[in-house]
C-alpha atoms as a PDB file:
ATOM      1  CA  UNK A   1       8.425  10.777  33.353  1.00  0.00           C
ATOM      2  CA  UNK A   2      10.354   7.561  33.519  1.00  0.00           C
ATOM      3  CA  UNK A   3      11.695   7.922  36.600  1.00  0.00           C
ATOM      4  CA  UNK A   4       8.453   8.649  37.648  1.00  0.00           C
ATOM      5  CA  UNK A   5       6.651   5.474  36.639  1.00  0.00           C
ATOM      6  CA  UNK A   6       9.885   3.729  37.260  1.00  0.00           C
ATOM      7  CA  UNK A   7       9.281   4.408  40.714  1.00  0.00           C
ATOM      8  CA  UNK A   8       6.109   4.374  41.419  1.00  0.00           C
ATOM      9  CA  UNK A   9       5.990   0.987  39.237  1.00  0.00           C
ATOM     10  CA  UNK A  10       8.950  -0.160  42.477  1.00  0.00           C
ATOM     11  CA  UNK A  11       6.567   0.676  45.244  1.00  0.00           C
ATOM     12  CA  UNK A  12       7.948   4.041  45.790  1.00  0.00           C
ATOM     13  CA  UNK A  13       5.580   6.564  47.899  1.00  0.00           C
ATOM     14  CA  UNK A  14       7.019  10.537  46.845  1.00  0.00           C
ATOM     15  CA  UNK A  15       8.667  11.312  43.795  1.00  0.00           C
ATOM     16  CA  UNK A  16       9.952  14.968  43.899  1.00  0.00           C
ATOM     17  CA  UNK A  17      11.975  16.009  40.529  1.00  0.00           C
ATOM     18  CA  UNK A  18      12.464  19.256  38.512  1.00  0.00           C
ATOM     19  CA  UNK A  19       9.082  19.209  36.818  1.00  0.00           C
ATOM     20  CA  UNK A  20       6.943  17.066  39.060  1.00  0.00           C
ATOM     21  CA  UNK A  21       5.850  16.410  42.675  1.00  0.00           C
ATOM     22  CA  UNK A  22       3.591  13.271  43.032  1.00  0.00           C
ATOM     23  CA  UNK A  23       2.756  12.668  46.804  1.00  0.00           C
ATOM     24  CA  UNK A  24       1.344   9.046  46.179  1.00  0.00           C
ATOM     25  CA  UNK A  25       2.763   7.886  43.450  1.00  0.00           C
ATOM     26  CA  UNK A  26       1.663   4.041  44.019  1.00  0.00           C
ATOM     27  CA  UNK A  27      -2.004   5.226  44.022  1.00  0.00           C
ATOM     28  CA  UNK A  28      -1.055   7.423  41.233  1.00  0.00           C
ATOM     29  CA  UNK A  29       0.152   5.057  38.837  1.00  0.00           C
ATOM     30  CA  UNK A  30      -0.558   1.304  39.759  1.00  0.00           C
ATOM     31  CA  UNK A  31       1.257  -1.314  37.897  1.00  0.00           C
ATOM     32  CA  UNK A  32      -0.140  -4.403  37.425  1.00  0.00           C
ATOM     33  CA  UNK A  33       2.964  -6.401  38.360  1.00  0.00           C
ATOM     34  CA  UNK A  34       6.180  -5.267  40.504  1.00  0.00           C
ATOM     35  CA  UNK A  35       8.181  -3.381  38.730  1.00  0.00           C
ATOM     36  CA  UNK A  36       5.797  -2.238  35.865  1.00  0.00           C
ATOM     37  CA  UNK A  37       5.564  -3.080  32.066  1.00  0.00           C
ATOM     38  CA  UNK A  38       8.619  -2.733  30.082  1.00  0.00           C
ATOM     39  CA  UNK A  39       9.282   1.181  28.585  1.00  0.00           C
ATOM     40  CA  UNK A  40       9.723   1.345  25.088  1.00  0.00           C
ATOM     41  CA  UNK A  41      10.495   4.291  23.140  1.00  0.00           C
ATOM     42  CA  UNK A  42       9.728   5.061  19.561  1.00  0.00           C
ATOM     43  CA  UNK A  43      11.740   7.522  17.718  1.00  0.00           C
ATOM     44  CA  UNK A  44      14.571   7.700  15.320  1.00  0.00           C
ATOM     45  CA  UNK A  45      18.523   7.991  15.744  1.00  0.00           C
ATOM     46  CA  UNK A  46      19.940  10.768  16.516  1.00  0.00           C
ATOM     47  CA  UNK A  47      22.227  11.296  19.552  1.00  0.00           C
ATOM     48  CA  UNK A  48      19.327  12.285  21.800  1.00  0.00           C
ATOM     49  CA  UNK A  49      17.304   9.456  21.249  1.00  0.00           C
ATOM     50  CA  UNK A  50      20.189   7.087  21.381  1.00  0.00           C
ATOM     51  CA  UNK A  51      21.030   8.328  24.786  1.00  0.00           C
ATOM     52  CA  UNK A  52      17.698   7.780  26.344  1.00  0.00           C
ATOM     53  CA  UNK A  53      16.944   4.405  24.881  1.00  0.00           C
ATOM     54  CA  UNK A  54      20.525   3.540  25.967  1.00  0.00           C
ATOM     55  CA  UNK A  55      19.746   5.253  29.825  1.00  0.00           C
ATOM     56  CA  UNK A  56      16.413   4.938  30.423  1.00  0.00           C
ATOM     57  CA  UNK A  57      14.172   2.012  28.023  1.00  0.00           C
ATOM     58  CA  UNK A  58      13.904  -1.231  27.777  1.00  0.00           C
ATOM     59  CA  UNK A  59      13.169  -1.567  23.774  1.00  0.00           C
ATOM     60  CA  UNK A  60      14.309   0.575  21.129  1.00  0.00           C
ATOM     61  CA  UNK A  61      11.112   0.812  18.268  1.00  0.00           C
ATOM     62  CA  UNK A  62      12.532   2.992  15.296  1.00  0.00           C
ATOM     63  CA  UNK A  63      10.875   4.017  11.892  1.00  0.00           C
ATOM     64  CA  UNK A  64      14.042   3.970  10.658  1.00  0.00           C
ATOM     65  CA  UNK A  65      14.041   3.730   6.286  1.00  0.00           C
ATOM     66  CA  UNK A  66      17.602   2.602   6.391  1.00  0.00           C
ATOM     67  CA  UNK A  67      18.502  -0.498   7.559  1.00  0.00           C
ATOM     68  CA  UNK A  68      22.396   0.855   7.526  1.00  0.00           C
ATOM     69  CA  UNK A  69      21.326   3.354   9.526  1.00  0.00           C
ATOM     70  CA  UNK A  70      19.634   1.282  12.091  1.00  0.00           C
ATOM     71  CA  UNK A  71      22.476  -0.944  12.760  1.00  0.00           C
ATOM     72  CA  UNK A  72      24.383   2.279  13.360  1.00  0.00           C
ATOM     73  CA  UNK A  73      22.399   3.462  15.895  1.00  0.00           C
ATOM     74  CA  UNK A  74      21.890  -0.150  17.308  1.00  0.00           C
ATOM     75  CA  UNK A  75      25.410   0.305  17.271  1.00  0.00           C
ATOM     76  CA  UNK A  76      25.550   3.035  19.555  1.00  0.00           C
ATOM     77  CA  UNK A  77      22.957   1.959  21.693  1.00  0.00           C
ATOM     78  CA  UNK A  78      24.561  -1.004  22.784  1.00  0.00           C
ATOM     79  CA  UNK A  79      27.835   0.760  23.371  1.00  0.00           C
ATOM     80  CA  UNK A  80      26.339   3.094  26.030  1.00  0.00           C
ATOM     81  CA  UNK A  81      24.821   0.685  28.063  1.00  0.00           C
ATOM     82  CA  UNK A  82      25.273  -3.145  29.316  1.00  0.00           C
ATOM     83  CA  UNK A  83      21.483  -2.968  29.960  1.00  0.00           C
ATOM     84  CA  UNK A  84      18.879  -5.187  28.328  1.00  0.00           C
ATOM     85  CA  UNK A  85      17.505  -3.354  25.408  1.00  0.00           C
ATOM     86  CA  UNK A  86      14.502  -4.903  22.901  1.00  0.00           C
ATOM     87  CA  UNK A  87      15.539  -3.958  19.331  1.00  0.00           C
ATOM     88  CA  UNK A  88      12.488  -3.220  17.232  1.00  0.00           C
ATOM     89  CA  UNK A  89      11.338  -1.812  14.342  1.00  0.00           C
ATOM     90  CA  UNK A  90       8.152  -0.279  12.833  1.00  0.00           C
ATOM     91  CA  UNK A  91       7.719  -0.457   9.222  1.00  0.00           C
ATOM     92  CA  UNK A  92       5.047  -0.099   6.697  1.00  0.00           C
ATOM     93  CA  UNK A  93       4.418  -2.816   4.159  1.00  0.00           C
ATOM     94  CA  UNK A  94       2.802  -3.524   0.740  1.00  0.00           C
ATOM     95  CA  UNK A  95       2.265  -7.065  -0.102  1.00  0.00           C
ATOM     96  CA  UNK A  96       1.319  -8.045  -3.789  1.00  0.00           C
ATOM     97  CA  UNK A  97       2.656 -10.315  -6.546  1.00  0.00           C
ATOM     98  CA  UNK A  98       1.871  -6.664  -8.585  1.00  0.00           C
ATOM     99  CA  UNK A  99       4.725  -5.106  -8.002  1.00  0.00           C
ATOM    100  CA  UNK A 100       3.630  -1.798  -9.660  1.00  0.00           C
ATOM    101  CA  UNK A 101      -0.075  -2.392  -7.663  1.00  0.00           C
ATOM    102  CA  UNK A 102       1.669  -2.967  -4.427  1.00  0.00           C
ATOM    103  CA  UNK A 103       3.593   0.803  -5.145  1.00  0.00           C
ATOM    104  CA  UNK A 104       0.628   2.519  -6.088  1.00  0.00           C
ATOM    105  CA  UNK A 105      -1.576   0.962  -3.369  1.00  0.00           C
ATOM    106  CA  UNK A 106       0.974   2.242  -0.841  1.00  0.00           C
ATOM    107  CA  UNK A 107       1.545   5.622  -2.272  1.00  0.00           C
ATOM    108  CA  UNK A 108      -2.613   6.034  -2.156  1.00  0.00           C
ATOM    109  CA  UNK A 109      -2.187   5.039   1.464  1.00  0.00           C
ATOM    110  CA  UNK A 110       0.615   7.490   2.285  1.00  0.00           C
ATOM    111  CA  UNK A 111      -0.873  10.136   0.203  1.00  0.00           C
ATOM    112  CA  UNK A 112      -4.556   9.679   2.734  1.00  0.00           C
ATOM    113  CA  UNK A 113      -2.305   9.008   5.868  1.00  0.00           C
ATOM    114  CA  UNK A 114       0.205  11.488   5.882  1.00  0.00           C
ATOM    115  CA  UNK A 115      -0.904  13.980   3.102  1.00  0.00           C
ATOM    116  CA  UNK A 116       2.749  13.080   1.425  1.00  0.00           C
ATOM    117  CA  UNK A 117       3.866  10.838  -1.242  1.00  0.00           C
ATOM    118  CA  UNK A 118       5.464   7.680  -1.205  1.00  0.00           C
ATOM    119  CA  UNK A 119       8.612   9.143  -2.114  1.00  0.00           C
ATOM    120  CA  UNK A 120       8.409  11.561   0.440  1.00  0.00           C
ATOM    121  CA  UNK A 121       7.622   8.847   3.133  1.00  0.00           C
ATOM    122  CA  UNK A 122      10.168   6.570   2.319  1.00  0.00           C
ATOM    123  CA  UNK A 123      12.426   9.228   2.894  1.00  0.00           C
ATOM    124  CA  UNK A 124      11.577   9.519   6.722  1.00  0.00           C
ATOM    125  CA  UNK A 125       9.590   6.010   7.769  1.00  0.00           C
ATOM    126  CA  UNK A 126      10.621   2.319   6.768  1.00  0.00           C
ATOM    127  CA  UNK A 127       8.477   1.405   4.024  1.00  0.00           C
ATOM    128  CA  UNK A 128       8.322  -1.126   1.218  1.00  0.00           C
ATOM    129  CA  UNK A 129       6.095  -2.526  -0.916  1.00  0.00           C
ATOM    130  CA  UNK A 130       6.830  -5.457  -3.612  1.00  0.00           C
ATOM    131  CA  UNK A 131       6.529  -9.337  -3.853  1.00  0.00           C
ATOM    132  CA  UNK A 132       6.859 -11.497  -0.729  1.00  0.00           C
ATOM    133  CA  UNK A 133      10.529 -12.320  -1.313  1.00  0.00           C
ATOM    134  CA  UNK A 134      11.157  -8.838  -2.047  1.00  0.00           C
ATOM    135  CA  UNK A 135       9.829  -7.580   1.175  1.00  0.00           C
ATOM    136  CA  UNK A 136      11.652 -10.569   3.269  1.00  0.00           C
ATOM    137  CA  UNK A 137      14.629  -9.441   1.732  1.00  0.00           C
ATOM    138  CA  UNK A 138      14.279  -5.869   2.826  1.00  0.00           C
ATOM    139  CA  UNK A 139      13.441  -6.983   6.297  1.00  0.00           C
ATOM    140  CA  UNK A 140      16.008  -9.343   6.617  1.00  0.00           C
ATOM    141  CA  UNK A 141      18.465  -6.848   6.570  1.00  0.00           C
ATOM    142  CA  UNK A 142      16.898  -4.952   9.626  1.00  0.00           C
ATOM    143  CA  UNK A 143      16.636  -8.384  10.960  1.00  0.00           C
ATOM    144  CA  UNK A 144      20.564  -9.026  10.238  1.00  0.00           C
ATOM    145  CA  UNK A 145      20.851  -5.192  11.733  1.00  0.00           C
ATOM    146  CA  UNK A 146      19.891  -6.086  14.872  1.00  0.00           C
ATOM    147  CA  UNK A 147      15.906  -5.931  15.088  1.00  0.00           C
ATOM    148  CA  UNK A 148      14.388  -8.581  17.064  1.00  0.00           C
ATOM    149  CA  UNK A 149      10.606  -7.789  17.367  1.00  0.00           C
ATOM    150  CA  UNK A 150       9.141  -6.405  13.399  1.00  0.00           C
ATOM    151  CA  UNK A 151       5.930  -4.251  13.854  1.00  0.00           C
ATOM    152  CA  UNK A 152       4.408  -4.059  10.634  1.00  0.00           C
ATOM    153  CA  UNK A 153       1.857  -1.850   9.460  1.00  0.00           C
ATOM    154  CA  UNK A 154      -0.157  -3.114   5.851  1.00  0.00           C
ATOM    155  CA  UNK A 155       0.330  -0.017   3.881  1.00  0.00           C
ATOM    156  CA  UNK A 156      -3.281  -0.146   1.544  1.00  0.00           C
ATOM    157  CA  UNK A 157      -6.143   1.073   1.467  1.00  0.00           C
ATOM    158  CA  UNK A 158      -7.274  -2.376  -0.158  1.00  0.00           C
ATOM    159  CA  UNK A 159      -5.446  -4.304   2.451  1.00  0.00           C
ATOM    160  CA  UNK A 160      -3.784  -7.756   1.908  1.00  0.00           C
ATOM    161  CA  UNK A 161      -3.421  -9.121   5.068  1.00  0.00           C
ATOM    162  CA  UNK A 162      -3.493 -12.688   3.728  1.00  0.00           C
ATOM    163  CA  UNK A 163      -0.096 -11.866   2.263  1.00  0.00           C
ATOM    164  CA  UNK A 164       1.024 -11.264   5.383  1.00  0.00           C
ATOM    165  CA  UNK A 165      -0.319 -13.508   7.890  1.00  0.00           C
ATOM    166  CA  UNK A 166      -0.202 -16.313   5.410  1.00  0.00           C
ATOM    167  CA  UNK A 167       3.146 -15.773   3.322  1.00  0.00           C
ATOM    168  CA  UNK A 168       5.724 -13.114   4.542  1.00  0.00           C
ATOM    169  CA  UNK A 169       5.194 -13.981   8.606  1.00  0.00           C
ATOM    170  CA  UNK A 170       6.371 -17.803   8.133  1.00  0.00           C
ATOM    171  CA  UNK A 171       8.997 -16.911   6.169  1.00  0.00           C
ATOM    172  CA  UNK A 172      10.176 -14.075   8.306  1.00  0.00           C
ATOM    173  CA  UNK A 173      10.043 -16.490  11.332  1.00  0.00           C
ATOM    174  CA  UNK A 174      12.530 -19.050   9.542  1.00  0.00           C
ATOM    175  CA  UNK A 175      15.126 -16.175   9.032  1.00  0.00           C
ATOM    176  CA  UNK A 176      18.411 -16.516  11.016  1.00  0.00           C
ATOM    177  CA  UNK A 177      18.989 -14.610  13.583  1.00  0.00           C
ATOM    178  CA  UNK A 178      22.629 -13.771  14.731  1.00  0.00           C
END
């Protein structure tokens, strides 16, 4: 499917592949500037997903709950291509000067979201709850990994988005990049 947009997005009339014939593919799938938006893909690390980021996408946007992990497959991203690639990352968050509130707020949410515990979650998905600094910390180190754009879901029922908009953003914005 990227090569279809890809090519309809450059003006391209006929795309003809394995799976797909599109006779008009600019009347098909207009983009709104040359070339089309940017193609991201969401998804984890393994070699698959590696390889088509690295092939194929402009921005990487894993869940990753490592941030070891996601300078590993950064890692190998960056070796298979001298592309441009957007390093992301999507993580849940839990704001509160409670530490033991902001945990139980964001196991509730998990628990209503995904039918699954915290523990569970955190085991898959990047998520933290904790103090301010706490949660700076922990994305810092995805920052220091390689992550350049931070997508950040408020994990709570009882959301706190004043924490984030008001505390953890600035600070995250003064972190050095490398």
């Amino acid at each position: 499917m990227v090569d279809v947009w890809r090519q309809a997005w450059a003006g391209h009339g006929e795309f003809s592949g394995r799976f797909w014939h599109v006779d008009d593919l600019a009347g098909a799938l207009p983009a709104v500037r040359h070339g089309g938006p940017p193609l991201w893909l969401a998804g984890g690390d393994t070699p698959r997903v590696v390889a088509r980021v690295a092939e194929s996408y402009d921005g990487w946007l894993p869940y990753l709950p490592d941030a070891d992990a996601y300078a590993l497959a950064w890692e190998r991203t960056r070796e298979r291509t001298a592309r441009e690639i957007t390093p992301a990352l999507y993580a849940t968050l839990n704001i509160s000067d409670d530490r033991s509130r902001a945990r139980e707020e964001l196991d509730a949410y998990a628990r209503a979201y995904y039918r699954q515990p915290l523990d569970v979650m955190s085991s898959i998905q990047a998520c933290r709850s904790g103090s301010v600094n706490e949660c700076l910390h922990w994305l810092g180190r995805y920052v220091d990994a390689g992550a350049r754009h931070l997508i950040l879901r408020i994990g709570s029922l009882d959301a706190h988005p004043d924490m984030v908009a008001e505390r953890l953003l600035p600070a995250l914005r003064s972190l050095p990049v490398k």
